[in-house]
N, C-alpha and C. Protein backbone atom coordinates (compact mmCIF):
# COMPACT_ATOMS: atom_id res chain seq x y z
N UNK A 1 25.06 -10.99 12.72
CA UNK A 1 26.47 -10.96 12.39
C UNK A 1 27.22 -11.83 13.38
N UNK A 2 28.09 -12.67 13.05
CA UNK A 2 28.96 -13.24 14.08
C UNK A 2 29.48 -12.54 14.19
N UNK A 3 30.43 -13.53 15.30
CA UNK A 3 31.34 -12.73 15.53
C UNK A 3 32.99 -12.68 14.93
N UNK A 4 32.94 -13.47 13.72
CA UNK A 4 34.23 -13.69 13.07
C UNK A 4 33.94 -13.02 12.20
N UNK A 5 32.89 -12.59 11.88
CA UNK A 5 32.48 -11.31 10.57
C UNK A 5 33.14 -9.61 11.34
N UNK A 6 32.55 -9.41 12.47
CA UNK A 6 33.18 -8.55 13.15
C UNK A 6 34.01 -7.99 13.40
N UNK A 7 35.06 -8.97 13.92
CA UNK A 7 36.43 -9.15 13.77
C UNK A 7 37.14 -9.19 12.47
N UNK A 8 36.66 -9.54 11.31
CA UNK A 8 37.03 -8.80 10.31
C UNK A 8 36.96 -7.58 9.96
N UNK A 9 35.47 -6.85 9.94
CA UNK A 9 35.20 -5.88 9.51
C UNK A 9 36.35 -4.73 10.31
N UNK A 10 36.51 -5.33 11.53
CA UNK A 10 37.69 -4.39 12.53
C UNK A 10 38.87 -4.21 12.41
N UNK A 11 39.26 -5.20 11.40
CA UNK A 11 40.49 -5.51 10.59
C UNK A 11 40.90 -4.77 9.86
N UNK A 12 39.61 -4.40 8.76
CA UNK A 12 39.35 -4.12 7.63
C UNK A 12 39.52 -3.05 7.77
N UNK A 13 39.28 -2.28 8.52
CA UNK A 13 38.75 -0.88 8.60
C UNK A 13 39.96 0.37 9.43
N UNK A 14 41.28 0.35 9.20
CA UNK A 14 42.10 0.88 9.81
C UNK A 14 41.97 2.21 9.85
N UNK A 15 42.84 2.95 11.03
CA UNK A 15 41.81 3.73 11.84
C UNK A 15 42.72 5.10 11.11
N UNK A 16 41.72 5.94 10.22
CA UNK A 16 42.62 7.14 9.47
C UNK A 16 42.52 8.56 10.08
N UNK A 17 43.76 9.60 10.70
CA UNK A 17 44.00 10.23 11.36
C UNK A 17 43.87 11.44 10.12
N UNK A 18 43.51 12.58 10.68
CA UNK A 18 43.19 13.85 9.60
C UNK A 18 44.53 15.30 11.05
N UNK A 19 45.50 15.37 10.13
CA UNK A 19 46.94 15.98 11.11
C UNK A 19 46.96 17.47 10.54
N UNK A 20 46.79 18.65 11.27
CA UNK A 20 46.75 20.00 11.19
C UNK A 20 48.02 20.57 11.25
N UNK A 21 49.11 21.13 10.37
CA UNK A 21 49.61 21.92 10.24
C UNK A 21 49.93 23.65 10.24
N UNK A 22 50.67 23.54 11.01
CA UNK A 22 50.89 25.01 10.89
C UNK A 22 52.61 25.04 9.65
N UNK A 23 52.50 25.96 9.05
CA UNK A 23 53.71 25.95 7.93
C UNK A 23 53.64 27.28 7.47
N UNK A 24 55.15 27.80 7.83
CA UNK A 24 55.59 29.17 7.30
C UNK A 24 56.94 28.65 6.23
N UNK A 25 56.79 29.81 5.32
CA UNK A 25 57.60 29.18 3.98
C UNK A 25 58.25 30.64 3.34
N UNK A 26 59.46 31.02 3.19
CA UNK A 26 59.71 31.61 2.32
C UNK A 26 59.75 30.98 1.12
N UNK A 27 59.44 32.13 0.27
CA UNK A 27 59.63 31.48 -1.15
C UNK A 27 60.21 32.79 -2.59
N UNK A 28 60.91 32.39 -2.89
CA UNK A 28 61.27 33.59 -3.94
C UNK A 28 60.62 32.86 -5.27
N UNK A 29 60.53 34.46 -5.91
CA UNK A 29 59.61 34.32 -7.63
C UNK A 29 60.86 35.35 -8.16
N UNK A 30 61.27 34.97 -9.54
CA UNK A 30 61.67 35.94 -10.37
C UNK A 30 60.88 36.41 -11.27
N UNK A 31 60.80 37.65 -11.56
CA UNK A 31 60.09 38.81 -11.97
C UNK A 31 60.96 40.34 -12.38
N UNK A 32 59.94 40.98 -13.35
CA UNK A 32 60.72 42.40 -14.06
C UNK A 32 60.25 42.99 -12.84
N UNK A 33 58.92 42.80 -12.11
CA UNK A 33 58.57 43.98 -10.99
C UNK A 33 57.39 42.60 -9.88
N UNK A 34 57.33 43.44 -9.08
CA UNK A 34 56.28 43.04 -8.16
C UNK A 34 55.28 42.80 -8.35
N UNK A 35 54.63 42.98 -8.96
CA UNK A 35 53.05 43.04 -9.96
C UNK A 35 53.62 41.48 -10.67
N UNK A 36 54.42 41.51 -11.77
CA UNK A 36 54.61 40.03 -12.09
C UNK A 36 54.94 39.15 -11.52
N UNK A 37 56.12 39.46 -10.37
CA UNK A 37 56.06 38.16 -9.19
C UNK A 37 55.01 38.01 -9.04
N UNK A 38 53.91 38.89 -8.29
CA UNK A 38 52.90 38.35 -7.76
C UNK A 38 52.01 37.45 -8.12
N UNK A 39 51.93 37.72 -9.61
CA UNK A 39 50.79 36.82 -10.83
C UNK A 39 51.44 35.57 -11.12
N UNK A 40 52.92 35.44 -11.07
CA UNK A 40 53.83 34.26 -10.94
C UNK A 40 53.31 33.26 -9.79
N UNK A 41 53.58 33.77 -8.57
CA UNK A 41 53.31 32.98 -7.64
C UNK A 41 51.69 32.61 -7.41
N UNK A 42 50.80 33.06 -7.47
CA UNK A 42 49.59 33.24 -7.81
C UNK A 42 49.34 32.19 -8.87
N UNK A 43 49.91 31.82 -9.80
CA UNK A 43 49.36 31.01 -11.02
C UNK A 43 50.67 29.54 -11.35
N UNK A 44 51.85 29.58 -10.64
CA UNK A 44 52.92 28.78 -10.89
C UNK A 44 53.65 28.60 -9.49
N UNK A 45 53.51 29.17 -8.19
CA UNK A 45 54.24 29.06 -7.19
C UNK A 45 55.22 30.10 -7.47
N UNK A 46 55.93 28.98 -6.71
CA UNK A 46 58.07 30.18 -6.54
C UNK A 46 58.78 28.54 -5.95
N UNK A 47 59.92 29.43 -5.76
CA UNK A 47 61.17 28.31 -5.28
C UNK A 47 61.25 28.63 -3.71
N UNK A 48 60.93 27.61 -2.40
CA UNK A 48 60.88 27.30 -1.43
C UNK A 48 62.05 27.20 -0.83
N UNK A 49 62.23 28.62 -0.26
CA UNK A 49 64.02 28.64 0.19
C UNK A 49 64.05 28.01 1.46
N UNK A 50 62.72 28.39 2.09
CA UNK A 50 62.50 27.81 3.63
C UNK A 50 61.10 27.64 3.76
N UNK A 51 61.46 26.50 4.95
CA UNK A 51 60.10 26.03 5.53
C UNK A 51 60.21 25.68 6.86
N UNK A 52 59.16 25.47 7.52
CA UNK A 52 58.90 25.33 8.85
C UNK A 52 57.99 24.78 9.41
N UNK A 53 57.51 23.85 10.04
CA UNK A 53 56.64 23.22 9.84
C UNK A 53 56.19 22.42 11.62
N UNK A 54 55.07 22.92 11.80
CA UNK A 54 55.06 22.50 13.07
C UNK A 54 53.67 21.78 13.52
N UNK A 55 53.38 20.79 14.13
CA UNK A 55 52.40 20.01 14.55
C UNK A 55 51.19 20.43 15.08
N UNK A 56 50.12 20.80 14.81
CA UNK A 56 49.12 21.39 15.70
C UNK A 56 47.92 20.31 16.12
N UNK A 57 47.64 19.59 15.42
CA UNK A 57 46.45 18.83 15.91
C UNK A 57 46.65 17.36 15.24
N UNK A 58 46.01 16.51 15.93
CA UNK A 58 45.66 14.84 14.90
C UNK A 58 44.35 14.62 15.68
N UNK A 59 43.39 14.29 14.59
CA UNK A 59 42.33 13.56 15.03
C UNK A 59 41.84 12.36 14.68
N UNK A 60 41.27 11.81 15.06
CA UNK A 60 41.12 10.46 14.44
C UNK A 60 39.89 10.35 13.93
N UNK A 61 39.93 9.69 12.27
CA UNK A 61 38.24 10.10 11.50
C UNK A 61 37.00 8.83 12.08
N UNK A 62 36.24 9.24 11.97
CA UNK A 62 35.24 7.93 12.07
C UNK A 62 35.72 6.62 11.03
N UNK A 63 35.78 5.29 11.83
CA UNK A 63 35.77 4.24 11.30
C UNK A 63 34.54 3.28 10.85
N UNK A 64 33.91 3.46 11.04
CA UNK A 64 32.53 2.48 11.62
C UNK A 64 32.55 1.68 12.66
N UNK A 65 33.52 1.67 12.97
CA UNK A 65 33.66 0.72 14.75
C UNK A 65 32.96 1.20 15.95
N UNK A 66 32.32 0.21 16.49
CA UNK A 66 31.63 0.69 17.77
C UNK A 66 32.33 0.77 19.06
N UNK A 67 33.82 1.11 18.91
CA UNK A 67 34.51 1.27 20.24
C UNK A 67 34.74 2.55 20.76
């Protein structure tokens, strides 16, 4: 391999980060009772009154680069 092949392939290959979340969410479902909210949210979501959302980790995935 040269080394202008190299230097491409290093180009080529940008470096993809995998980022861990932590996320708390209220969310309301309308429903006749609790039992049907629950099968609501369970099979369709709800409406996201709040969220929160906080940073826990980034790692960086394998590229094929030997650095």
């Amino acid at each position: 391999m040269t080394e202008n092949n190299a230097a491409f392939e290093k180009e080529a290959l940008p470096v993809t980060y995998c980022y861990s979340y932590e996320v708390t969410m209220v969310v309301q479902i309308f429903g006749q009772n609790e039992d049907q909210a629950r099968t609501t949210l369970d099979t369709n979501g709800g409406y996201v009154s709040k969220r929160d959302v906080v940073l826990k980790d980034t790692v960086s995935l394998y590229t094929g680069n030997n650095e």
